[in-house]
Each structure stands twice: as structure tokens, then as C-alpha cells.
PDB file of N, CA and C in Angstrom:
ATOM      1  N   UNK A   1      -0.773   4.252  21.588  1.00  0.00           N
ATOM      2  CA  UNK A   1      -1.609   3.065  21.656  1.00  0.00           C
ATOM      3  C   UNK A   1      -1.806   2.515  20.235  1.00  0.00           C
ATOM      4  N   UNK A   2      -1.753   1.074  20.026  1.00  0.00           N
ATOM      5  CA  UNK A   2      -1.618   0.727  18.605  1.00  0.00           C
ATOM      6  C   UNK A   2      -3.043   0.615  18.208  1.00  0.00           C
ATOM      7  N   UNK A   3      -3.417   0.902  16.797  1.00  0.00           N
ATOM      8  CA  UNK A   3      -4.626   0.771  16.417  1.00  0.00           C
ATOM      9  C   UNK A   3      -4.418   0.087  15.189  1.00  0.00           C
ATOM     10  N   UNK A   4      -5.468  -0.416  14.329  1.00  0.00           N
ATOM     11  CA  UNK A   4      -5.682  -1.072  13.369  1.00  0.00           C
ATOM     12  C   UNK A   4      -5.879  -0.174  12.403  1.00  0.00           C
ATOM     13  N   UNK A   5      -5.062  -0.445  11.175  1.00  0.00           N
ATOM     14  CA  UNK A   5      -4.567   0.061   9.890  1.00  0.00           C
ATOM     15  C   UNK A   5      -5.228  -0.976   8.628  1.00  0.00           C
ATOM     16  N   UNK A   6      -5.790  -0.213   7.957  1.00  0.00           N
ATOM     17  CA  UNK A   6      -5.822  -1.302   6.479  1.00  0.00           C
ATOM     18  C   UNK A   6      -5.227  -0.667   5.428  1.00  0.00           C
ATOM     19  N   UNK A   7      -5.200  -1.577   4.685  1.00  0.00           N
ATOM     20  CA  UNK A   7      -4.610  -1.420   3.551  1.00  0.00           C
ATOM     21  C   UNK A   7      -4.699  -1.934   2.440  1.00  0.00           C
ATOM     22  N   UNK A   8      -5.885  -0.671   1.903  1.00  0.00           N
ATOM     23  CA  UNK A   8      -6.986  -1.066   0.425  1.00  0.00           C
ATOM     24  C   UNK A   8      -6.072  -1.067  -0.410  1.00  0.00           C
ATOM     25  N   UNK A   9      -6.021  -1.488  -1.375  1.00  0.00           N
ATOM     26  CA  UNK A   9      -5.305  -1.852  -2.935  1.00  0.00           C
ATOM     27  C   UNK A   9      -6.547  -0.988  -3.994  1.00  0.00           C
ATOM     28  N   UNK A  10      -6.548   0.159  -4.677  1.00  0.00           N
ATOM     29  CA  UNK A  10      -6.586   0.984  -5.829  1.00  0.00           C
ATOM     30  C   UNK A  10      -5.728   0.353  -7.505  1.00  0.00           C
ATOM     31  N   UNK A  11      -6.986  -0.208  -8.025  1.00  0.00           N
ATOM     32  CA  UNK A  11      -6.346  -0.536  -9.409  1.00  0.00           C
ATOM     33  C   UNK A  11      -7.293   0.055 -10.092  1.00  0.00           C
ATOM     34  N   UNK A  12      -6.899   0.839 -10.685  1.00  0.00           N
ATOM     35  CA  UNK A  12      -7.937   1.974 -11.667  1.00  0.00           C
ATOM     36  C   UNK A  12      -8.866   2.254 -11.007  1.00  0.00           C
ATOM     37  N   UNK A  13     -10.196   2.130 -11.298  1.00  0.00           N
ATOM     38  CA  UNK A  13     -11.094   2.233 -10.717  1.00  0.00           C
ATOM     39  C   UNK A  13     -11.783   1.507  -9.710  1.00  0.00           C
ATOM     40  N   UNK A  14     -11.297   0.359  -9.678  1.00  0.00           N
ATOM     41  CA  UNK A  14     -11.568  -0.735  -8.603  1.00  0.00           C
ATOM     42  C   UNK A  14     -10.869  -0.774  -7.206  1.00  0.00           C
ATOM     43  N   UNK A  15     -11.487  -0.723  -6.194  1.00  0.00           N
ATOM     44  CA  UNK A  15     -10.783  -0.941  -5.012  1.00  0.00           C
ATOM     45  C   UNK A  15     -11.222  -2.275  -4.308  1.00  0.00           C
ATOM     46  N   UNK A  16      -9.552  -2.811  -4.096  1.00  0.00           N
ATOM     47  CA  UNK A  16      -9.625  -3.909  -3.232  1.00  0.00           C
ATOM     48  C   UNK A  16      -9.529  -3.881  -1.404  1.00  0.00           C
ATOM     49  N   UNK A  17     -10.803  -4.016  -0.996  1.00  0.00           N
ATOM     50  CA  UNK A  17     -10.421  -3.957   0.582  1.00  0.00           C
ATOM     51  C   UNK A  17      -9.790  -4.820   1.232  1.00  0.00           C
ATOM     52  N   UNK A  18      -8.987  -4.250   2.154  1.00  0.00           N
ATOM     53  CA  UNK A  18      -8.356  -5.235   3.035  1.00  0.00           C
ATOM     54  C   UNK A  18      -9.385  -5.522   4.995  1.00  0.00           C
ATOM     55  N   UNK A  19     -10.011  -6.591   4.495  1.00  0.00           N
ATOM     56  CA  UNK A  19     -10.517  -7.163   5.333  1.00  0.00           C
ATOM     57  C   UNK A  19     -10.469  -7.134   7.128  1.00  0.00           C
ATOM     58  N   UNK A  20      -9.138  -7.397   6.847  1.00  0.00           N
ATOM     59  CA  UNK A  20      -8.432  -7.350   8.441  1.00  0.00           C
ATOM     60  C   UNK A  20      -7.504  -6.651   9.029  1.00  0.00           C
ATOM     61  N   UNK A  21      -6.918  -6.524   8.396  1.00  0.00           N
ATOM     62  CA  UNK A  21      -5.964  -4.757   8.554  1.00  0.00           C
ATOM     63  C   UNK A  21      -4.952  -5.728   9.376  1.00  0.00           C
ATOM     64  N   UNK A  22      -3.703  -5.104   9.990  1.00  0.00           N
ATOM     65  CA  UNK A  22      -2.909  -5.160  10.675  1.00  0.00           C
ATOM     66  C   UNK A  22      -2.851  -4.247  11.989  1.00  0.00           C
ATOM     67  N   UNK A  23      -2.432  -4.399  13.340  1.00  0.00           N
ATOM     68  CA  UNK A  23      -2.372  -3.625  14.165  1.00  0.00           C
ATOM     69  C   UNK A  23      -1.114  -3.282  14.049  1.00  0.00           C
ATOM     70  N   UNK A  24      -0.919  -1.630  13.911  1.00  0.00           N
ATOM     71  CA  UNK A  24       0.483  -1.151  14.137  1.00  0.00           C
ATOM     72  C   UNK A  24       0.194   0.094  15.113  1.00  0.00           C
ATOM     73  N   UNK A  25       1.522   0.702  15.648  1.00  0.00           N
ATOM     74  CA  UNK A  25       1.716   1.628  16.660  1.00  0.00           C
ATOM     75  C   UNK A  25       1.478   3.296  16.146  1.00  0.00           C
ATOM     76  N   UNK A  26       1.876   3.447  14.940  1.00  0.00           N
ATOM     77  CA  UNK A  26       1.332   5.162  14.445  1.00  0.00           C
ATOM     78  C   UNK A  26       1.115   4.970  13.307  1.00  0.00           C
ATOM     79  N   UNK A  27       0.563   6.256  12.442  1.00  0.00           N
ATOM     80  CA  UNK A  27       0.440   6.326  11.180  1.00  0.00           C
ATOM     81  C   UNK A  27       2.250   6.224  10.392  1.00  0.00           C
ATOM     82  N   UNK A  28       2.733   6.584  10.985  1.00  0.00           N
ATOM     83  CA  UNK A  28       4.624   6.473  10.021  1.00  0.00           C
ATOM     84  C   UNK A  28       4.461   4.883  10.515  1.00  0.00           C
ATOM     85  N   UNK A  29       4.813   4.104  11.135  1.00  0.00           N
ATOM     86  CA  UNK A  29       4.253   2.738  11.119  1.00  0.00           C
ATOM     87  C   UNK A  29       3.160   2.114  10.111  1.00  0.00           C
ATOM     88  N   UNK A  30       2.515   2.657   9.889  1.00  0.00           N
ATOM     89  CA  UNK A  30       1.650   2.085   8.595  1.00  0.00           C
ATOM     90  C   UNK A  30       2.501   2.431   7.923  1.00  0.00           C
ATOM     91  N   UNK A  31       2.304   3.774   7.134  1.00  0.00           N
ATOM     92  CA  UNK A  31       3.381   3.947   5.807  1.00  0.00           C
ATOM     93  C   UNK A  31       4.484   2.999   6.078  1.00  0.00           C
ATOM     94  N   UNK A  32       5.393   2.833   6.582  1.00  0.00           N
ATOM     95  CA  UNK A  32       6.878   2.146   6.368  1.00  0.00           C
ATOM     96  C   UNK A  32       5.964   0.387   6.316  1.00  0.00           C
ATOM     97  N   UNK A  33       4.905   0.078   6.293  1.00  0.00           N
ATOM     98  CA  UNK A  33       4.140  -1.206   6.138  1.00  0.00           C
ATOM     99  C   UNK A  33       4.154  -1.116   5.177  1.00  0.00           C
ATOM    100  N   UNK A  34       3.212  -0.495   4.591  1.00  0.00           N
ATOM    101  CA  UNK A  34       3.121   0.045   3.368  1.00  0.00           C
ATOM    102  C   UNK A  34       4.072   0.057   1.958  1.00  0.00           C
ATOM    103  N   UNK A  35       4.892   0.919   2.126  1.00  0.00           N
ATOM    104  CA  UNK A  35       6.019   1.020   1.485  1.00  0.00           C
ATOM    105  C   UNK A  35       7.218  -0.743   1.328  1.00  0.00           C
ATOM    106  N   UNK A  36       7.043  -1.519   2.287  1.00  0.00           N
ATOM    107  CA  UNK A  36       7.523  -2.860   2.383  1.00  0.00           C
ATOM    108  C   UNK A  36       6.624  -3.753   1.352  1.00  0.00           C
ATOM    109  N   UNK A  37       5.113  -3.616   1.500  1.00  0.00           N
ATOM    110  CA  UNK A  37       4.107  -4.557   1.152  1.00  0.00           C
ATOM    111  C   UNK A  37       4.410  -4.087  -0.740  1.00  0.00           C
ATOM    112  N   UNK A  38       4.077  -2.139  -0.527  1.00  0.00           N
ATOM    113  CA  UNK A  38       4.538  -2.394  -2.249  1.00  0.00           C
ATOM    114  C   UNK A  38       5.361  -2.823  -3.106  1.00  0.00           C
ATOM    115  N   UNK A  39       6.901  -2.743  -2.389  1.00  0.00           N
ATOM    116  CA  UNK A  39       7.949  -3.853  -2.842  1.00  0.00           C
ATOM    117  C   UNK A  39       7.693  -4.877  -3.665  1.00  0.00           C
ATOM    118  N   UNK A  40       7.141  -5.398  -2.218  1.00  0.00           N
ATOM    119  CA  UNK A  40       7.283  -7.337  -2.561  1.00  0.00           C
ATOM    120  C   UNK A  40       5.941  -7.072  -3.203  1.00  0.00           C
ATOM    121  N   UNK A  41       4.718  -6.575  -3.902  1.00  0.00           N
ATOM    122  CA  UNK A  41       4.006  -6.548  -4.797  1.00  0.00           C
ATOM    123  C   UNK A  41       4.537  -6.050  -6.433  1.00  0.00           C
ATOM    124  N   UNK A  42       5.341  -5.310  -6.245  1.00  0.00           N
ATOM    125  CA  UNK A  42       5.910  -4.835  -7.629  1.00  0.00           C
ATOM    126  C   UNK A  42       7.106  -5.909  -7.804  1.00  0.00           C
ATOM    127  N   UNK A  43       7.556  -6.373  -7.157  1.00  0.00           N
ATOM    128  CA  UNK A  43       8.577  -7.465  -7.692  1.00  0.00           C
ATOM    129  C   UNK A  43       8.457  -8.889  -7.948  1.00  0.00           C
ATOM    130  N   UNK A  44       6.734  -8.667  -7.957  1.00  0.00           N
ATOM    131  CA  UNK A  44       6.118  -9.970  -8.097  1.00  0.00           C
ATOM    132  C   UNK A  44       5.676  -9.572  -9.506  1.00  0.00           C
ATOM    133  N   UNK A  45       5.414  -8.679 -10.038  1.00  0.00           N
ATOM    134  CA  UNK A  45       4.753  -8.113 -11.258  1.00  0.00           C
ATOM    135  C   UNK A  45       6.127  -7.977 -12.245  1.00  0.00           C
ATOM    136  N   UNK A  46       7.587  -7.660 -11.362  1.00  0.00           N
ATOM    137  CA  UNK A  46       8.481  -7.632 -12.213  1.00  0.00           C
ATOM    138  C   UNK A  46       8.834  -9.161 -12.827  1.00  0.00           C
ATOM    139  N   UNK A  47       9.231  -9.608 -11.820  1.00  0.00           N
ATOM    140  CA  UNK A  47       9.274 -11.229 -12.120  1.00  0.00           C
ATOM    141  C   UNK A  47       8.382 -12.129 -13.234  1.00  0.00           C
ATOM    142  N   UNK A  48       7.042 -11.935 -13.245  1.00  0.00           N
ATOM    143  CA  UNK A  48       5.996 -12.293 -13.938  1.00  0.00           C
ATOM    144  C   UNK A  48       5.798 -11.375 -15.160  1.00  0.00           C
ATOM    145  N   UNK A  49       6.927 -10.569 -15.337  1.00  0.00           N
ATOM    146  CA  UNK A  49       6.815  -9.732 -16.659  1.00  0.00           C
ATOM    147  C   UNK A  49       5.652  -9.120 -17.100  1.00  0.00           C
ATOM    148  N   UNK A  50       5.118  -8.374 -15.523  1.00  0.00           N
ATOM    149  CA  UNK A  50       3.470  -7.516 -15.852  1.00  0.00           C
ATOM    150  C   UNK A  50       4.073  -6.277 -15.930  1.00  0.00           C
ATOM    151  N   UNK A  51       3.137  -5.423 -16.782  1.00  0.00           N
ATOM    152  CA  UNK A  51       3.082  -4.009 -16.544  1.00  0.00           C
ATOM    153  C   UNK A  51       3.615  -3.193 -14.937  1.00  0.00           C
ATOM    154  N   UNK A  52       4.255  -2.401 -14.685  1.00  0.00           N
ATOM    155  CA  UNK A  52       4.022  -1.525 -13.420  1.00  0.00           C
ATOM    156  C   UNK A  52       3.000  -0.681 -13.784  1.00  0.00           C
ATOM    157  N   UNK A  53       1.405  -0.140 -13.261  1.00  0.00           N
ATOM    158  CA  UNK A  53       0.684   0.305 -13.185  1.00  0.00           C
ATOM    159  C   UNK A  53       0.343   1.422 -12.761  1.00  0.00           C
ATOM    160  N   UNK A  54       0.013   1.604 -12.223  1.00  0.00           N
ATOM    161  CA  UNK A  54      -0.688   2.870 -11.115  1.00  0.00           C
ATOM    162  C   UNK A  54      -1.624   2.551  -9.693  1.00  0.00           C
ATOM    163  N   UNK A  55      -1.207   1.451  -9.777  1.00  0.00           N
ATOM    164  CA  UNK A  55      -1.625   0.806  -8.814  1.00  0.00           C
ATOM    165  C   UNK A  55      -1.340   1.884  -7.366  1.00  0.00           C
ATOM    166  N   UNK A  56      -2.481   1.667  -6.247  1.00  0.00           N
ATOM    167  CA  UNK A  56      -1.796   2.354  -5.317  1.00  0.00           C
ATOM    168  C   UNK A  56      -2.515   1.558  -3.567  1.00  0.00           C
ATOM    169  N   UNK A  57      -1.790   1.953  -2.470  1.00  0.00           N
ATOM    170  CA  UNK A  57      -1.969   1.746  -1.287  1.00  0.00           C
ATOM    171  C   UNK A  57      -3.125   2.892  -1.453  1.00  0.00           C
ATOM    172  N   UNK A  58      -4.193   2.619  -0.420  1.00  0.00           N
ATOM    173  CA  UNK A  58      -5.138   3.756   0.152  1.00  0.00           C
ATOM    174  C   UNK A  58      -5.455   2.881   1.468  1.00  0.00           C
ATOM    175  N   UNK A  59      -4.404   3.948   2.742  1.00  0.00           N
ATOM    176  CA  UNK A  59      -4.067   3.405   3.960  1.00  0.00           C
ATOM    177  C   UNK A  59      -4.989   4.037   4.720  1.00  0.00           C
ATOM    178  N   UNK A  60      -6.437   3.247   5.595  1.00  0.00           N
ATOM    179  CA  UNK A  60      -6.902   3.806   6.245  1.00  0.00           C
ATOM    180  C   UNK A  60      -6.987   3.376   7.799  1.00  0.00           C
ATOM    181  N   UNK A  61      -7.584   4.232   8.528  1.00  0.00           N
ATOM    182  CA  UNK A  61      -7.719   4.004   9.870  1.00  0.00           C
ATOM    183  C   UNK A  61      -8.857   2.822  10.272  1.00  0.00           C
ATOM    184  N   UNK A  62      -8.982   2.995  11.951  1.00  0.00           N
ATOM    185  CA  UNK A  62      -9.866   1.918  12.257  1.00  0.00           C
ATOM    186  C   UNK A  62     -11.416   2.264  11.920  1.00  0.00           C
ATOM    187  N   UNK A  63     -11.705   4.149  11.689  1.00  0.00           N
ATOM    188  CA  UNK A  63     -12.578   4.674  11.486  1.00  0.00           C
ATOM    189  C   UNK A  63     -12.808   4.983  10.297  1.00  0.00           C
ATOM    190  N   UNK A  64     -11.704   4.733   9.387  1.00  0.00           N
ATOM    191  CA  UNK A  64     -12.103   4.553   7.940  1.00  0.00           C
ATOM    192  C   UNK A  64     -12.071   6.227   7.246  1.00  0.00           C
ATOM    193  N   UNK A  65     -10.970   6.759   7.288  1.00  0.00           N
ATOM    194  CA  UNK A  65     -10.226   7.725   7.381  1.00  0.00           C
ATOM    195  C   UNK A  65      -9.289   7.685   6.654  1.00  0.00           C
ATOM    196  N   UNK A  66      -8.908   7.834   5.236  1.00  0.00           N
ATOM    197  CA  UNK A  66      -8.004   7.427   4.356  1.00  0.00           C
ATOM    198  C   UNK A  66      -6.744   8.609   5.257  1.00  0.00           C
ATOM    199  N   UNK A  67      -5.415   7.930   5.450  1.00  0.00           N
ATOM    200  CA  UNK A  67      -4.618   8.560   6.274  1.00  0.00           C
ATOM    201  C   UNK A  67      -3.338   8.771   5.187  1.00  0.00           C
ATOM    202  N   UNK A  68      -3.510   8.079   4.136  1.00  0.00           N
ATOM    203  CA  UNK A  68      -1.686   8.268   3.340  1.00  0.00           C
ATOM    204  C   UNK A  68      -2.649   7.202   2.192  1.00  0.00           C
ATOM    205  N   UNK A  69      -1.979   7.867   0.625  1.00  0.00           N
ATOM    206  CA  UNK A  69      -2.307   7.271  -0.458  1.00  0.00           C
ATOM    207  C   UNK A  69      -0.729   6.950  -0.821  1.00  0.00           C
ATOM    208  N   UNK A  70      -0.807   5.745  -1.031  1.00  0.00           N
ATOM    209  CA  UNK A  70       0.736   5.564  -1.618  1.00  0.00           C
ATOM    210  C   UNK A  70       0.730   4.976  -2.842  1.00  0.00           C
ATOM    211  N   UNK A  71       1.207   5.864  -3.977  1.00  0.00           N
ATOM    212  CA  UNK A  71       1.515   4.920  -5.532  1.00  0.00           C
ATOM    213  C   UNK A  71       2.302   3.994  -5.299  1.00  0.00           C
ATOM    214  N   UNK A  72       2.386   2.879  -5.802  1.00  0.00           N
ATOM    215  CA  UNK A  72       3.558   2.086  -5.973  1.00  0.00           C
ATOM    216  C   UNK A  72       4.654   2.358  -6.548  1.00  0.00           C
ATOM    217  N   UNK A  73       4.660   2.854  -7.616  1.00  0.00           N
ATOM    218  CA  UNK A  73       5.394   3.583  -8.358  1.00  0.00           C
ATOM    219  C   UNK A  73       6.599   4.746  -7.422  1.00  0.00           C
ATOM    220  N   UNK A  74       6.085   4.865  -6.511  1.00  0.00           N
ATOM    221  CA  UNK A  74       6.775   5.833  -5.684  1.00  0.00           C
ATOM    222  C   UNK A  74       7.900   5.180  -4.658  1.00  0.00           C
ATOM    223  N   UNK A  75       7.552   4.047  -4.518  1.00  0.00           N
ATOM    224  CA  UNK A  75       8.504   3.581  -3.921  1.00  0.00           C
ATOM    225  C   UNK A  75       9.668   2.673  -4.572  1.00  0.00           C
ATOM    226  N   UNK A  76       9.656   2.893  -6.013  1.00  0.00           N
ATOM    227  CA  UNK A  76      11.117   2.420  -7.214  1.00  0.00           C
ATOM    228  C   UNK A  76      11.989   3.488  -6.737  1.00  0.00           C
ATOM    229  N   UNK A  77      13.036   2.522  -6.802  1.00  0.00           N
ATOM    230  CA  UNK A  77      14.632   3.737  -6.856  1.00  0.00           C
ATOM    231  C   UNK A  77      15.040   3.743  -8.060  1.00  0.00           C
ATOM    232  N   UNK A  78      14.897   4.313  -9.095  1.00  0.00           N
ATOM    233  CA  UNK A  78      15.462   4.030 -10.278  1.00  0.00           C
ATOM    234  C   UNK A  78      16.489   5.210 -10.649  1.00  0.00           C
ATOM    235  N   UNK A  79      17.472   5.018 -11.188  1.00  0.00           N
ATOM    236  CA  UNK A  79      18.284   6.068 -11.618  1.00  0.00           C
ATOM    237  C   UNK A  79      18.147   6.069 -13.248  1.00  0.00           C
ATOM    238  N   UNK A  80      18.620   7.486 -13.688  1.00  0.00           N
ATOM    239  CA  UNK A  80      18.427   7.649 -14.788  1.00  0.00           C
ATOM    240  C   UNK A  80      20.086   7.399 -15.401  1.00  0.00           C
TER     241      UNK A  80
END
């Protein structure tokens, strides 16, 4: 049964809530949200020649249940 997911934004010490969340079908359904949304957020920061941070996802439930912390940072493919 699908439930409602948010997805707070963590910048240092500040957290940004996400208001309205999205309805998705499981928690691996959030994460793979997740992991999409940090993308297109870090390649907006690449483009605009910002820092990559430490910025992170803090993915919670409808009960407010932090379920998966995701760095951004974690989702670069970079080779050495």
C-alpha cells in the first residue's frame, strides 16, 4: 500500500522540510526517489560552479520516522 515519503534536505546544521512529501509504494521506492532528486540537485551546483557539500536526503515516513539518510555525495560515480 503506498504511503507518503518526505524528503528533508540536511545542510549543516539546518534542516529543510519537505512540506508535502510524495506518495510512493515502499521504502526502496523512496530511496531510488531520492537518489534521482540528488542528481539533478548536484548538477545544478555543478553547473553554477558551487561547492559539493555534505549536503544530505533525511527520508522520512508518514509518521516521521527517519527511514534512509542519503549523502549526496554518495550518489557521484567518480573514478579515480
Amino acid at each position: 500500500m503506498p504511503q507518503r515519503y518526505f524528503f528533508h534536505i540536511r545542510k549543516h546544521n539546518h534542516l529543510q522540510l519537505d512540506p508535502e512529501g510524495v506518495e510512493l509504494p515502499s521504502h526502496t521506492a523512496a530511496l531510488e526517489e531520492a537518489v534521482e532528486a540528488a542528481r539533478e540537485l548536484l548538477a545544478v551546483k555543478v553547473r553554477n560552479g558551487e561547492v559539493v557539500n555534505g549536503d544530505q536526503f533525511e527520508i522520512t515516513d508518514e509518521k516521521g520516522q527517519i527511514i534512509h539518510v542519503l549523502p549526496f555525495r554518495s550518489v557521484l560515480r567518480l573514478k579515480d
